[in-house]
N, C-alpha and C. Protein backbone atom coordinates (compact mmCIF):
# COMPACT_ATOMS: atom_id res chain seq x y z
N UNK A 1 -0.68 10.78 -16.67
CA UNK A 1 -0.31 9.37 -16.91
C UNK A 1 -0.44 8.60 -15.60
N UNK A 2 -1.31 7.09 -15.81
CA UNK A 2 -1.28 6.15 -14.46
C UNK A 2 -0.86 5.13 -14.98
N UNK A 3 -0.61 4.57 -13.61
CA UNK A 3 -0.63 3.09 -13.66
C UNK A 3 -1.38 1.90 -14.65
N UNK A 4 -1.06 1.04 -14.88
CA UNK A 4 -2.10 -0.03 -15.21
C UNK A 4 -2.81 -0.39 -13.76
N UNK A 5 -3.46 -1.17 -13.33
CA UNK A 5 -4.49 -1.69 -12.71
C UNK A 5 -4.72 -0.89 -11.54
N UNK A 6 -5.32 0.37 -12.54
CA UNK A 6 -5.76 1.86 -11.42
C UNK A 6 -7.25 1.72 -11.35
N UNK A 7 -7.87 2.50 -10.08
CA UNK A 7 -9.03 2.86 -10.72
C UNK A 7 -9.19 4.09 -9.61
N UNK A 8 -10.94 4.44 -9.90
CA UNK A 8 -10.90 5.64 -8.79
C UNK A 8 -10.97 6.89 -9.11
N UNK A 9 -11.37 7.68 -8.68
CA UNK A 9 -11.17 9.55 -9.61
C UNK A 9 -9.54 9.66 -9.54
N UNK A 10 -9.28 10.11 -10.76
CA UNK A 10 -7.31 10.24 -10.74
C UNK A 10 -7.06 8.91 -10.86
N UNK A 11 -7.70 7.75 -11.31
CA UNK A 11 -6.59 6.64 -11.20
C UNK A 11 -6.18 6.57 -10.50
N UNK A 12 -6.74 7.35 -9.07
CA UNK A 12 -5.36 6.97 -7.72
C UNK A 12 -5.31 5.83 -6.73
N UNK A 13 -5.74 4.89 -7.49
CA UNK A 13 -6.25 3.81 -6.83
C UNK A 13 -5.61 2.37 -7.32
N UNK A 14 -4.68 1.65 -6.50
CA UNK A 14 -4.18 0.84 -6.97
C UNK A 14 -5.43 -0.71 -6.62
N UNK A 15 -5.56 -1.57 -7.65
CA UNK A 15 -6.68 -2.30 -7.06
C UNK A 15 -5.41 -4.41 -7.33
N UNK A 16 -6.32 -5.13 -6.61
CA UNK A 16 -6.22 -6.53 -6.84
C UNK A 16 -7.50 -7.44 -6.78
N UNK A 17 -7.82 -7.81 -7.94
CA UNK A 17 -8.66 -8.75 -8.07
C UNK A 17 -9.36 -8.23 -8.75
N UNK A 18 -10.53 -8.74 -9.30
CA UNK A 18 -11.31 -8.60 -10.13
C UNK A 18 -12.11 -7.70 -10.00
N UNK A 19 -12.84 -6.27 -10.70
CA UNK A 19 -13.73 -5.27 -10.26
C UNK A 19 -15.09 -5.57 -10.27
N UNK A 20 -15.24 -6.68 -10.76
CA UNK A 20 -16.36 -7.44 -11.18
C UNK A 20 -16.82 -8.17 -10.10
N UNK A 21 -16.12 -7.85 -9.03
CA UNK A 21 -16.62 -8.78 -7.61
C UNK A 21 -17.33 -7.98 -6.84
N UNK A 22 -18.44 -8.75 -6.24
CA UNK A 22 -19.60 -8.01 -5.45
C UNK A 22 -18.99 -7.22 -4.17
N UNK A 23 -17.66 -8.07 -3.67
CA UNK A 23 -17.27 -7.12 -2.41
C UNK A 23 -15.96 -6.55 -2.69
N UNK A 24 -16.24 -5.51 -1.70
CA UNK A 24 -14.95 -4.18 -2.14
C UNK A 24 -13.96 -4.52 -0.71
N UNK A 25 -13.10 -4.86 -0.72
CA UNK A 25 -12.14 -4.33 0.30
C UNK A 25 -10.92 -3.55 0.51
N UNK A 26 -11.16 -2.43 1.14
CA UNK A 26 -10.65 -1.12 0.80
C UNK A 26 -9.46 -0.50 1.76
N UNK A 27 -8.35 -0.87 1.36
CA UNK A 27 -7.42 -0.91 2.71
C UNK A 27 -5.96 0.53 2.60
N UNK A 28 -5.64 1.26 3.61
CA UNK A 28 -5.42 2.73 3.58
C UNK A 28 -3.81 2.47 4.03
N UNK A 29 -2.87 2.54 3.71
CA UNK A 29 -1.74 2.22 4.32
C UNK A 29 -0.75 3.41 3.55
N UNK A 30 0.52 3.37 4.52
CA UNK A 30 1.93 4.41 4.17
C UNK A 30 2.70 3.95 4.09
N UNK A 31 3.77 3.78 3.22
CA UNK A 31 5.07 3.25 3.40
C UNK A 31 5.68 3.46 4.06
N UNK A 32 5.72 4.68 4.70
CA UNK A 32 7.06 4.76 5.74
C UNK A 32 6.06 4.79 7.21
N UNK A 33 4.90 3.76 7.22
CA UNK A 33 4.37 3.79 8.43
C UNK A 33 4.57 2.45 9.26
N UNK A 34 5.14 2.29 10.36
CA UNK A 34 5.31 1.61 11.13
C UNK A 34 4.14 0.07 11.44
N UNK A 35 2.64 0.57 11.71
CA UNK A 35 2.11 0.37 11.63
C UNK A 35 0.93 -0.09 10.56
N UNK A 36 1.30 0.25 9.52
CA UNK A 36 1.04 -0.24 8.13
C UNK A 36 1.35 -1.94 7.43
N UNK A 37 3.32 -1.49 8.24
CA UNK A 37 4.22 -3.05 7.83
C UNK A 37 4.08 -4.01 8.90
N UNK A 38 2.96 -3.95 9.81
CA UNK A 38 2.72 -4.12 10.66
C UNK A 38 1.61 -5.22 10.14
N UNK A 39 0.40 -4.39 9.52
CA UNK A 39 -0.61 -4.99 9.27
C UNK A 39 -0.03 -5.96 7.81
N UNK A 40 0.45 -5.42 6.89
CA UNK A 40 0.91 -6.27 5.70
C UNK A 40 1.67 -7.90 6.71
N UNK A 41 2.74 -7.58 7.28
CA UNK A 41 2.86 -8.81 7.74
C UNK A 41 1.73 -9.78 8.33
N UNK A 42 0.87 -9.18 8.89
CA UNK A 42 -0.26 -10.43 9.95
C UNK A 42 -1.14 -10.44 8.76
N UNK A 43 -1.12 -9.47 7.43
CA UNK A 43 -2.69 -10.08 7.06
C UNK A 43 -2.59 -9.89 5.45
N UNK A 44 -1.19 -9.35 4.71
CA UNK A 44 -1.24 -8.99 3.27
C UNK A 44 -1.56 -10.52 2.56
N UNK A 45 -1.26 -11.62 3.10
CA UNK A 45 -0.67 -12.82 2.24
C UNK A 45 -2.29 -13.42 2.48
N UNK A 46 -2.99 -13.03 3.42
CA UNK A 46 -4.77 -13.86 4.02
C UNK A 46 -5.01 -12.63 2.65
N UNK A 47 -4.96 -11.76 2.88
CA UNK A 47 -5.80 -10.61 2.03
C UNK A 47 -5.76 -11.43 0.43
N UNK A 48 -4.39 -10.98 0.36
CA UNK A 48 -4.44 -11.85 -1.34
C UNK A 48 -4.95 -12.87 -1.35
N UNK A 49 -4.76 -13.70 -0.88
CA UNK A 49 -5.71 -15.39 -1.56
C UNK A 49 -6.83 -15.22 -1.23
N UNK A 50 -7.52 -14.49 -0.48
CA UNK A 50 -8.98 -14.15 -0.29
C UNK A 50 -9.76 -14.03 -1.43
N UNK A 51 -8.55 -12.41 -2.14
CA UNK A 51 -9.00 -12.11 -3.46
C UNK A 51 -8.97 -12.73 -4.72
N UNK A 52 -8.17 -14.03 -4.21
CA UNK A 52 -7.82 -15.00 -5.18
C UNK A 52 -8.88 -15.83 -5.15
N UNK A 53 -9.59 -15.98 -4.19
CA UNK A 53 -10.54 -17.07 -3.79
C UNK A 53 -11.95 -15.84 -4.69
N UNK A 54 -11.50 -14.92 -4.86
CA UNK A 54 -13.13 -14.15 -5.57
C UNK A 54 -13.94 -13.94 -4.45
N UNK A 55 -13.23 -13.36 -3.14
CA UNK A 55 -14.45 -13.22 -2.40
C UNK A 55 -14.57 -11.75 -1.75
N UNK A 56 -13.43 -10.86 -2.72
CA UNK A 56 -13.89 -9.71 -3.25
C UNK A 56 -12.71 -8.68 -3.75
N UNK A 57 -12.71 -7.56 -4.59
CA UNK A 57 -11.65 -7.06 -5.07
C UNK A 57 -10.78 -6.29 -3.91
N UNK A 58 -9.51 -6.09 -3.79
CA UNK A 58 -8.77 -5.13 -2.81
C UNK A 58 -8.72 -3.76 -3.73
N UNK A 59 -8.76 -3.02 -2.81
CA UNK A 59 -8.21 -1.41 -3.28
C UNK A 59 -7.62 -0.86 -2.58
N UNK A 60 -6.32 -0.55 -2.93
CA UNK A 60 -4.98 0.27 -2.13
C UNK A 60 -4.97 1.64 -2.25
N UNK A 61 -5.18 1.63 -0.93
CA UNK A 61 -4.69 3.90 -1.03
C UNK A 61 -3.79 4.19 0.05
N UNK A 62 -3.36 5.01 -0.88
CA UNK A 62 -2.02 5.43 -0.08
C UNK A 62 -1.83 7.11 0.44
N UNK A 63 -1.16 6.95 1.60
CA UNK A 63 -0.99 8.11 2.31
C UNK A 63 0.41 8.68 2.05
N UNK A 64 0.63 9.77 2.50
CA UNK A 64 1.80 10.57 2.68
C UNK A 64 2.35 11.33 3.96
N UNK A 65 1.84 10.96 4.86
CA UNK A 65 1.67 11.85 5.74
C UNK A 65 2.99 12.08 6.66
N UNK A 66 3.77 11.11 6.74
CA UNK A 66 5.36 10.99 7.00
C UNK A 66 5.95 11.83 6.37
N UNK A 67 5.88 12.22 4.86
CA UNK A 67 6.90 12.90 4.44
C UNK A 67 6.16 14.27 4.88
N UNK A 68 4.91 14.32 4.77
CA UNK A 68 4.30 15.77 4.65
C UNK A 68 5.30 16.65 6.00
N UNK A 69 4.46 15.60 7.26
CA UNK A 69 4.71 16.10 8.61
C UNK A 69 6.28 15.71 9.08
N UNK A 70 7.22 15.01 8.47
CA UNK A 70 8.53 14.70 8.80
C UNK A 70 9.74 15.19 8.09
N UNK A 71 9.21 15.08 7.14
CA UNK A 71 10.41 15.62 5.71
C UNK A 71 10.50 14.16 4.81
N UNK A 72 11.45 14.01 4.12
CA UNK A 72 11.47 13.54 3.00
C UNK A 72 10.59 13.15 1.75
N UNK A 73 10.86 12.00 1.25
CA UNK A 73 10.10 11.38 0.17
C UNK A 73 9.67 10.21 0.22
N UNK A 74 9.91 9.50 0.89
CA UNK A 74 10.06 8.24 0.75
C UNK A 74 8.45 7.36 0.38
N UNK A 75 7.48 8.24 1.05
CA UNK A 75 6.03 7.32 0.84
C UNK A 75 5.76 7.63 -0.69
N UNK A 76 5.94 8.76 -1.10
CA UNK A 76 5.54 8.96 -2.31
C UNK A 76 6.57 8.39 -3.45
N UNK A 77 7.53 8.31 -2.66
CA UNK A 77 8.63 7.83 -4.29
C UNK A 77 8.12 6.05 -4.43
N UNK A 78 8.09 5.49 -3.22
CA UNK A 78 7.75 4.37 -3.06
C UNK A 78 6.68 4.30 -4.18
N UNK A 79 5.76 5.06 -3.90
CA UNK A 79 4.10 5.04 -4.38
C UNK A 79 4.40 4.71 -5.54
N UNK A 80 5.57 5.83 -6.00
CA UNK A 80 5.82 5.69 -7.77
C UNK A 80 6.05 4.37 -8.44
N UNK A 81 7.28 4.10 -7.20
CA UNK A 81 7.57 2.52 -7.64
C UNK A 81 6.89 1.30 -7.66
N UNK A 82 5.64 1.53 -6.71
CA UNK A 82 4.91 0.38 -6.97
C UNK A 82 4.08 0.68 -8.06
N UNK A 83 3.59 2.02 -8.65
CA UNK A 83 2.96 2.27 -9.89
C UNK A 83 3.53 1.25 -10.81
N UNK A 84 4.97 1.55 -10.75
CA UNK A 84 5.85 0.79 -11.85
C UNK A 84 5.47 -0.39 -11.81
N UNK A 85 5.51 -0.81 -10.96
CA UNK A 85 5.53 -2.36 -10.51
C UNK A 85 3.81 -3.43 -10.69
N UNK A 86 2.97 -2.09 -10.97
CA UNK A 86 1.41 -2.31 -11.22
C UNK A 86 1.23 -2.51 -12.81
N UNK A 87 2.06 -2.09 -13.43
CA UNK A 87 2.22 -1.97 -15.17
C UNK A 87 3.12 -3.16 -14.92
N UNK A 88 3.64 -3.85 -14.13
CA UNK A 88 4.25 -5.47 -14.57
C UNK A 88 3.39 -6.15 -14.71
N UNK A 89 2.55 -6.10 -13.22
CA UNK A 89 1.14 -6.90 -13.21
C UNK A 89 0.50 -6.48 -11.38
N UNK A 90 -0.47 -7.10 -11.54
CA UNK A 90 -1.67 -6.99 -10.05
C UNK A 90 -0.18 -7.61 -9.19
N UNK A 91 0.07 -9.33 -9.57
CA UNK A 91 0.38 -9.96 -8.53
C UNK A 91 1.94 -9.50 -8.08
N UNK A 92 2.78 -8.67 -9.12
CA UNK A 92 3.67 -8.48 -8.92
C UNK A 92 4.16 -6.62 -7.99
N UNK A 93 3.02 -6.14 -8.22
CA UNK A 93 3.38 -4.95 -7.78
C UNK A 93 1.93 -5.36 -6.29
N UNK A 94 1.45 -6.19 -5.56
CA UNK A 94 1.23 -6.95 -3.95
C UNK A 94 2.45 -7.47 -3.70
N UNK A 95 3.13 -8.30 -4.18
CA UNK A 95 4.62 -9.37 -3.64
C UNK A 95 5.55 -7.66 -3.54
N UNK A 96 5.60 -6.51 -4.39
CA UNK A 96 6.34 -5.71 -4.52
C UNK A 96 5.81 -4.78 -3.12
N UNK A 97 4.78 -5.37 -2.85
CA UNK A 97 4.25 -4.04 -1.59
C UNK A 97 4.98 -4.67 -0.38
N UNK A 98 4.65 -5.88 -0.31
CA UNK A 98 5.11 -6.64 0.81
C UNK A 98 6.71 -6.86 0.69
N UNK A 99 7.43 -6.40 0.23
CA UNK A 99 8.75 -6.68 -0.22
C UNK A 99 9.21 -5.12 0.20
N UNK A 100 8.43 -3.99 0.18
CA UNK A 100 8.81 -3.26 0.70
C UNK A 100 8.80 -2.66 2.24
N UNK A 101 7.43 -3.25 2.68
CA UNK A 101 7.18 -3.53 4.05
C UNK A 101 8.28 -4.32 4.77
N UNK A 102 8.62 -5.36 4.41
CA UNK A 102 9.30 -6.32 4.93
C UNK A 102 10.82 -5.53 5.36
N UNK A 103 11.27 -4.34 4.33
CA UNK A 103 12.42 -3.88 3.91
C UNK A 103 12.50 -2.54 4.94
N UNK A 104 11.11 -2.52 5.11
CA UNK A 104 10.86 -0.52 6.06
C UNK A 104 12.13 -0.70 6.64
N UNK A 105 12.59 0.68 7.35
CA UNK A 105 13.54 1.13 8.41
C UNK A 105 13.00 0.57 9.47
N UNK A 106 13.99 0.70 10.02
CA UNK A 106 13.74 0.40 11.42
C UNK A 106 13.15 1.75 12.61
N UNK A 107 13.35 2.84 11.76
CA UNK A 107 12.91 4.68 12.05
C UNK A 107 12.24 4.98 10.96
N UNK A 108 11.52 5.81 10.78
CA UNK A 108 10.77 6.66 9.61
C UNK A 108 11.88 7.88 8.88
N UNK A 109 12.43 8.17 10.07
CA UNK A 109 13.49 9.15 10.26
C UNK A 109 14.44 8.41 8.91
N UNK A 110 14.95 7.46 9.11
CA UNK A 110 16.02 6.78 7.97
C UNK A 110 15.10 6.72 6.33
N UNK A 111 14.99 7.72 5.54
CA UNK A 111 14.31 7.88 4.37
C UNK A 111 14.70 7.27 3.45
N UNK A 112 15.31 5.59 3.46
CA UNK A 112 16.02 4.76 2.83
C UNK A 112 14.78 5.00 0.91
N UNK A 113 13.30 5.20 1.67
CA UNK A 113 12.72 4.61 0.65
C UNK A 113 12.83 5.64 0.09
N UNK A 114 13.34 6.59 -0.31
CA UNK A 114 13.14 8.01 -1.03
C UNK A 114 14.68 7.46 -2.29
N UNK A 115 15.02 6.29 -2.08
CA UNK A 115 16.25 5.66 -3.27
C UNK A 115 15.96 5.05 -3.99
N UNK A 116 16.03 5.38 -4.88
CA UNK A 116 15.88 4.54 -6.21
C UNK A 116 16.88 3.18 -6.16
N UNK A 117 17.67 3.32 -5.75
CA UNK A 117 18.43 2.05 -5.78
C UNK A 117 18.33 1.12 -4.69
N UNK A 118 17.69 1.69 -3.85
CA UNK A 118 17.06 0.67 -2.66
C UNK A 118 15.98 0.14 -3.10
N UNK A 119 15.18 1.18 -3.54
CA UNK A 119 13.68 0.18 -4.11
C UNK A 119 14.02 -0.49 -5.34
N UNK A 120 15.30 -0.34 -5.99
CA UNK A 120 15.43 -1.07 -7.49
C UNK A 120 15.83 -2.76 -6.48
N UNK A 121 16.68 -2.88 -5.26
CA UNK A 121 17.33 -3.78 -4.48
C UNK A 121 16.01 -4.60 -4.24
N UNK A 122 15.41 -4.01 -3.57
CA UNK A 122 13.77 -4.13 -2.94
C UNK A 122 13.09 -5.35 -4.05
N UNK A 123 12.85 -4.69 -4.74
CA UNK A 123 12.15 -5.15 -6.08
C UNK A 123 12.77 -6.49 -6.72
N UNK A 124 14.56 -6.14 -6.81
CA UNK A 124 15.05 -7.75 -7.20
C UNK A 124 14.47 -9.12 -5.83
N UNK A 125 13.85 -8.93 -5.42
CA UNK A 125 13.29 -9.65 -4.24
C UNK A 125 11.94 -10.75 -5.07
N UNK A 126 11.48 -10.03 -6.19
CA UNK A 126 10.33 -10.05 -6.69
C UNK A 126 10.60 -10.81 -7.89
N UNK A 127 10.25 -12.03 -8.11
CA UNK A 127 10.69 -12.64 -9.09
C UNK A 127 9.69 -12.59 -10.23
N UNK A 128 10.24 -11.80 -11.66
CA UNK A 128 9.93 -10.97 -12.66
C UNK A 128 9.58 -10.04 -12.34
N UNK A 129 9.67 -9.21 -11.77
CA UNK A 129 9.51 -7.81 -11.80
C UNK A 129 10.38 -6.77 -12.42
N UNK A 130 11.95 -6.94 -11.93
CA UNK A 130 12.68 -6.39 -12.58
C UNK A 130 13.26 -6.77 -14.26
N UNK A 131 13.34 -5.33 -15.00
CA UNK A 131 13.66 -5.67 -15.77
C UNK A 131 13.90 -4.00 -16.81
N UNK A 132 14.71 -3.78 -17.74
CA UNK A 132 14.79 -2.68 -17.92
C UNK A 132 13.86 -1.48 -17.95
N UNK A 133 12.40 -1.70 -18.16
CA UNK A 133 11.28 -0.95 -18.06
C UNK A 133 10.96 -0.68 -16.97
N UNK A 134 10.79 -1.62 -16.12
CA UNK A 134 10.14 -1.00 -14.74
C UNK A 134 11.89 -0.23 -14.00
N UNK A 135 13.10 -0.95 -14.52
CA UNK A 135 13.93 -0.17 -13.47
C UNK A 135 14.09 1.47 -14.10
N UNK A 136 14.07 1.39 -15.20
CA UNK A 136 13.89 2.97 -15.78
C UNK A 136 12.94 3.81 -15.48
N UNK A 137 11.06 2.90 -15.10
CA UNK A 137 10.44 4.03 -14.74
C UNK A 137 10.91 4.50 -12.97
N UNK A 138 11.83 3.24 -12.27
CA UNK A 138 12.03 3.52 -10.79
C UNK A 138 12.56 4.95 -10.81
N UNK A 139 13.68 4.49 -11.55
CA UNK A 139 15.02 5.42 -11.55
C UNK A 139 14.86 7.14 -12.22
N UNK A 140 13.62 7.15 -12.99
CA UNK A 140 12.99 8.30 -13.37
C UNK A 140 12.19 8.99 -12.99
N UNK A 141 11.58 7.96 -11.95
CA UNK A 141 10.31 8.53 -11.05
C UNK A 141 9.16 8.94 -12.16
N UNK A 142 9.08 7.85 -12.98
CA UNK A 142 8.02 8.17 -13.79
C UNK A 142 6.81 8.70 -13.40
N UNK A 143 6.07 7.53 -11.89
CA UNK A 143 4.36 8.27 -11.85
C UNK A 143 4.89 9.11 -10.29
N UNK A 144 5.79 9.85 -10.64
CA UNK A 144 5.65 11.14 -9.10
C UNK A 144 4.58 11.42 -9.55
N UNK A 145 4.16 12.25 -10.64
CA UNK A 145 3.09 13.10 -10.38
C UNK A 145 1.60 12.39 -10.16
N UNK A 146 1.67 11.18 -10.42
CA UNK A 146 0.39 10.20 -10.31
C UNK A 146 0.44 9.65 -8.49
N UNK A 147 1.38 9.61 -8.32
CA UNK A 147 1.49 9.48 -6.52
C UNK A 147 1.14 10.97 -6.28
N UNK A 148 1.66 11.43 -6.45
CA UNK A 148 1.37 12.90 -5.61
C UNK A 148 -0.32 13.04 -5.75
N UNK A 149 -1.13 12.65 -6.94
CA UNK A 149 -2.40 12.42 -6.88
C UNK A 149 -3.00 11.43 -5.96
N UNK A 150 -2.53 10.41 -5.71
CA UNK A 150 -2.94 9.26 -5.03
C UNK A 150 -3.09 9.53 -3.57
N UNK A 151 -1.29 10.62 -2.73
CA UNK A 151 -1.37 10.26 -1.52
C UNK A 151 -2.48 12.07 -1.30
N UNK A 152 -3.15 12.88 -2.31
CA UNK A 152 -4.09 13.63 -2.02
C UNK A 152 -5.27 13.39 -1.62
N UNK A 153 -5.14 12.51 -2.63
CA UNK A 153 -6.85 11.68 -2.88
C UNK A 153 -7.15 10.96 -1.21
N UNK A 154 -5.26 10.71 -1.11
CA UNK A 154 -6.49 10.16 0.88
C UNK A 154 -6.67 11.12 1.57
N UNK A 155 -6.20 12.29 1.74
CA UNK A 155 -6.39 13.56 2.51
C UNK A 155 -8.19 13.71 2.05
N UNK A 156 -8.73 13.49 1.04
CA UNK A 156 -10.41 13.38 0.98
C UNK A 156 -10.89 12.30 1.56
N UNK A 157 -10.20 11.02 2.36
CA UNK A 157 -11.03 10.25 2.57
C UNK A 157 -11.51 10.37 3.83
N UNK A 158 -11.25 11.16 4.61
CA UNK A 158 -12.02 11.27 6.11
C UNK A 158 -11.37 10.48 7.05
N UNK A 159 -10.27 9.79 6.63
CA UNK A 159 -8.95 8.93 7.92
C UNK A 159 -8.07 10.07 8.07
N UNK A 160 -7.56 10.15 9.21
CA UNK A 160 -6.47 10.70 9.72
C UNK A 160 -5.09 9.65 9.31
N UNK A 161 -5.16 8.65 9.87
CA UNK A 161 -3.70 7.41 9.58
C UNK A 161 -4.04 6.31 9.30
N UNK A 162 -2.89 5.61 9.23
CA UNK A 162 -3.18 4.25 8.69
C UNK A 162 -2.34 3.13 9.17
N UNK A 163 -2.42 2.12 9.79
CA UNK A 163 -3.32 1.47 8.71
C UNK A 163 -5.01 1.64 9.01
N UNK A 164 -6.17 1.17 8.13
CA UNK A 164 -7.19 1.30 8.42
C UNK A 164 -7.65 0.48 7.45
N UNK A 165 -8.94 -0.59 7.44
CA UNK A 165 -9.25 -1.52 6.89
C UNK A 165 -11.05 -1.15 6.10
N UNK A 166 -11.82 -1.55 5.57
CA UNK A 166 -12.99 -1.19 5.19
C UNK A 166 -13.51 -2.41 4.48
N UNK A 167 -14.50 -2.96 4.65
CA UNK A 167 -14.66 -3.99 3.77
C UNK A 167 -16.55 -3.67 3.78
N UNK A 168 -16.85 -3.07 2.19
CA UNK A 168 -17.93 -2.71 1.68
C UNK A 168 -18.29 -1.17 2.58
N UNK A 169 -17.20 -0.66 2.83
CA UNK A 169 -17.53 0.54 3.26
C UNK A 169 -17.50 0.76 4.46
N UNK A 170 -17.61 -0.82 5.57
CA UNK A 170 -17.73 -0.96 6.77
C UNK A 170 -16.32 -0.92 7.80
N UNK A 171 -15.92 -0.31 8.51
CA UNK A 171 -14.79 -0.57 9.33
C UNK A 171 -14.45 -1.71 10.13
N UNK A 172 -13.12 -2.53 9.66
CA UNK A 172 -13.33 -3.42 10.17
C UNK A 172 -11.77 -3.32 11.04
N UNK A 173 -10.86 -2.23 10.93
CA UNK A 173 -9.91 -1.65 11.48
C UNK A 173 -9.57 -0.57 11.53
N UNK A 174 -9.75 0.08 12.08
CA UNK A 174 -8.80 1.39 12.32
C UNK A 174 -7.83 1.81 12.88
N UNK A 175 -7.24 2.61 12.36
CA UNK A 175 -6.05 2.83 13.37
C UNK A 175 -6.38 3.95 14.64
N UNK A 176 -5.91 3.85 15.41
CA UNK A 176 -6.21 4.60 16.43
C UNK A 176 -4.77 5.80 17.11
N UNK A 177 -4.58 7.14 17.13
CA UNK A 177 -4.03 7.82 17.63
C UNK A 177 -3.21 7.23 18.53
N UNK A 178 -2.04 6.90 18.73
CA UNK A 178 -1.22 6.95 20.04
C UNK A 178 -0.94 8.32 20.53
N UNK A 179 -1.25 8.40 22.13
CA UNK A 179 -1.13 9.06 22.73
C UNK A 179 -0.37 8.74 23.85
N UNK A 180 0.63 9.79 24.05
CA UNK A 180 1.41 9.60 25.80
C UNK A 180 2.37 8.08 25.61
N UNK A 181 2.45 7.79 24.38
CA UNK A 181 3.01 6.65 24.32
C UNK A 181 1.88 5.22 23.90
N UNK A 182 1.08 5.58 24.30
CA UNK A 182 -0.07 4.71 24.55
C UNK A 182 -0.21 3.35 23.17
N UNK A 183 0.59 2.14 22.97
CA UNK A 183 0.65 1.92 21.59
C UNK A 183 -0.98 1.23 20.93
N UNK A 184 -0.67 1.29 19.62
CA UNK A 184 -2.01 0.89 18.28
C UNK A 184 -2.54 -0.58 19.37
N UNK A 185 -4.14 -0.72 18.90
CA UNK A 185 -4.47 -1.72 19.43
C UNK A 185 -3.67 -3.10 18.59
N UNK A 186 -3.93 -4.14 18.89
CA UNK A 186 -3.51 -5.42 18.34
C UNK A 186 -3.82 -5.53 17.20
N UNK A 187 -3.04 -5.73 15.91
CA UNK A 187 -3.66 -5.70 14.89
C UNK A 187 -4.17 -7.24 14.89
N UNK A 188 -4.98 -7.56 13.44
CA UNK A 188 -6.52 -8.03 13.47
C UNK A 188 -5.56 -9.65 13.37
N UNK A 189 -5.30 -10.55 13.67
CA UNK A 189 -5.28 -12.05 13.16
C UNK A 189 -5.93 -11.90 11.72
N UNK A 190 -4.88 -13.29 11.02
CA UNK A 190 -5.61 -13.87 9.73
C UNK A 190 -6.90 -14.49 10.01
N UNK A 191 -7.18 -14.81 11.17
CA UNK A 191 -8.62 -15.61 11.52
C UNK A 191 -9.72 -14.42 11.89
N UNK A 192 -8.84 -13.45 12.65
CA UNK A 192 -10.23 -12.61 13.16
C UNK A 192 -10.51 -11.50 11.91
N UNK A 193 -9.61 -11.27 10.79
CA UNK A 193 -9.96 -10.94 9.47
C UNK A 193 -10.94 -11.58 8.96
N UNK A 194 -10.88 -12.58 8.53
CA UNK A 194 -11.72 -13.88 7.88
C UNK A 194 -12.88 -13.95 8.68
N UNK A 195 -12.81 -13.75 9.93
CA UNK A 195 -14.41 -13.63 10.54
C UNK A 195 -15.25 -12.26 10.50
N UNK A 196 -13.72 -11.10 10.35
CA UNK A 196 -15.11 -9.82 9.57
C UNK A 196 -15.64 -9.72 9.08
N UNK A 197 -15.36 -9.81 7.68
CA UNK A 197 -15.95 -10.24 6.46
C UNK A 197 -16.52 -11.22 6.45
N UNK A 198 -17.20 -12.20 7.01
CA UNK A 198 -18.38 -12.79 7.01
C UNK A 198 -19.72 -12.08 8.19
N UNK A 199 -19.16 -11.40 8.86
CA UNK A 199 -19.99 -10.77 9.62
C UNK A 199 -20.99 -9.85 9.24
């Protein structure tokens, strides 16, 4: 069982905008990644009206790699919940991504998102989203097993972390290893986005 507005081998692919659009933009992010809520703040809200503007579909994939290499749950329970939140609709389970970004810990270590009643909190943020269906599939963890497909499916994509950006296949961000402390380069401006994709 998936999501509504899946696509991808496994459905593990959460998408926004129309599939019917000539350009793909293909963006790799974790919930419990630092650097992920990082990029959603400087560029989720340019991303959407982009796709609103038809100037090409988004596709969300998601990682796990926090809980794998740290312990808990939290990227994957998340995952579930925005499944839920993808069977409301496209626009409500994006406002639901960024609503959880906005919400991250302040540590990875604090596995707030592995609660159902934090992401049910999360979600009242989201106007129509909640409502007895989606809080029952939260609270049941309906698509675990469809996340647990999703954050595999990126272990095939050839990224190590995320965030990481792609637009028609092309890199237009990556994330880069910190080392020795050494922090992520600057993530991209809403303007120097908008000038990749015409490039």
């Amino acid at each position: 069982m998936h999501p509504a507005n899946t696509t991808g081998a496994g459905h593990s692919v959460l998408y926004y905008g129309s599939l019917e659009t000539q350009h793909v933009l293909q963006v790799f992010l974790e919930a419990r990644d630092a650097g992920s809520a990082t990029m959603a703040e400087s560029l989720l809200g340019t991303i959407r009206k982009a796709a609103d503007d038809g100037r090409f579909v988004v596709q969300f994939h998601f990682a796990a790699n926090i809980d794998d290499e740290f312990g808990g749950r939290g990227s994957r329970r998340s995952l579930s919940a925005l499944g839920a939140a993808a069977d409301v609709g496209a626009g409500e389970f994006v406002a639901f991504l960024d609503a959880l970004f906005s919400c991250q810990p302040a540590c990875f270590a604090h596995d707030s998102l592995c609660d159902p009643r934090f992401l049910l909190d999360v979600a009242g943020r989201v106007p129509g989203l909640r409502s007895d269906g989606f809080d029952q599939k939260v609270l049941k963890d309906t698509y675990a097993d469809w996340a647990a497909t999703a954050a595999a499916a990126f272990q095939l994509c050839g990224l190590w972390g995320t965030p990481t950006i792609l637009f028609d296949k092309r890199v237009i961000w990556l994330d880069k290893l910190v080392v020795l402390g050494v922090p992520r380069d600057p993530m991209l401006t809403p303007r120097q986005f908008l000038a990749s994709i015409r490039a």
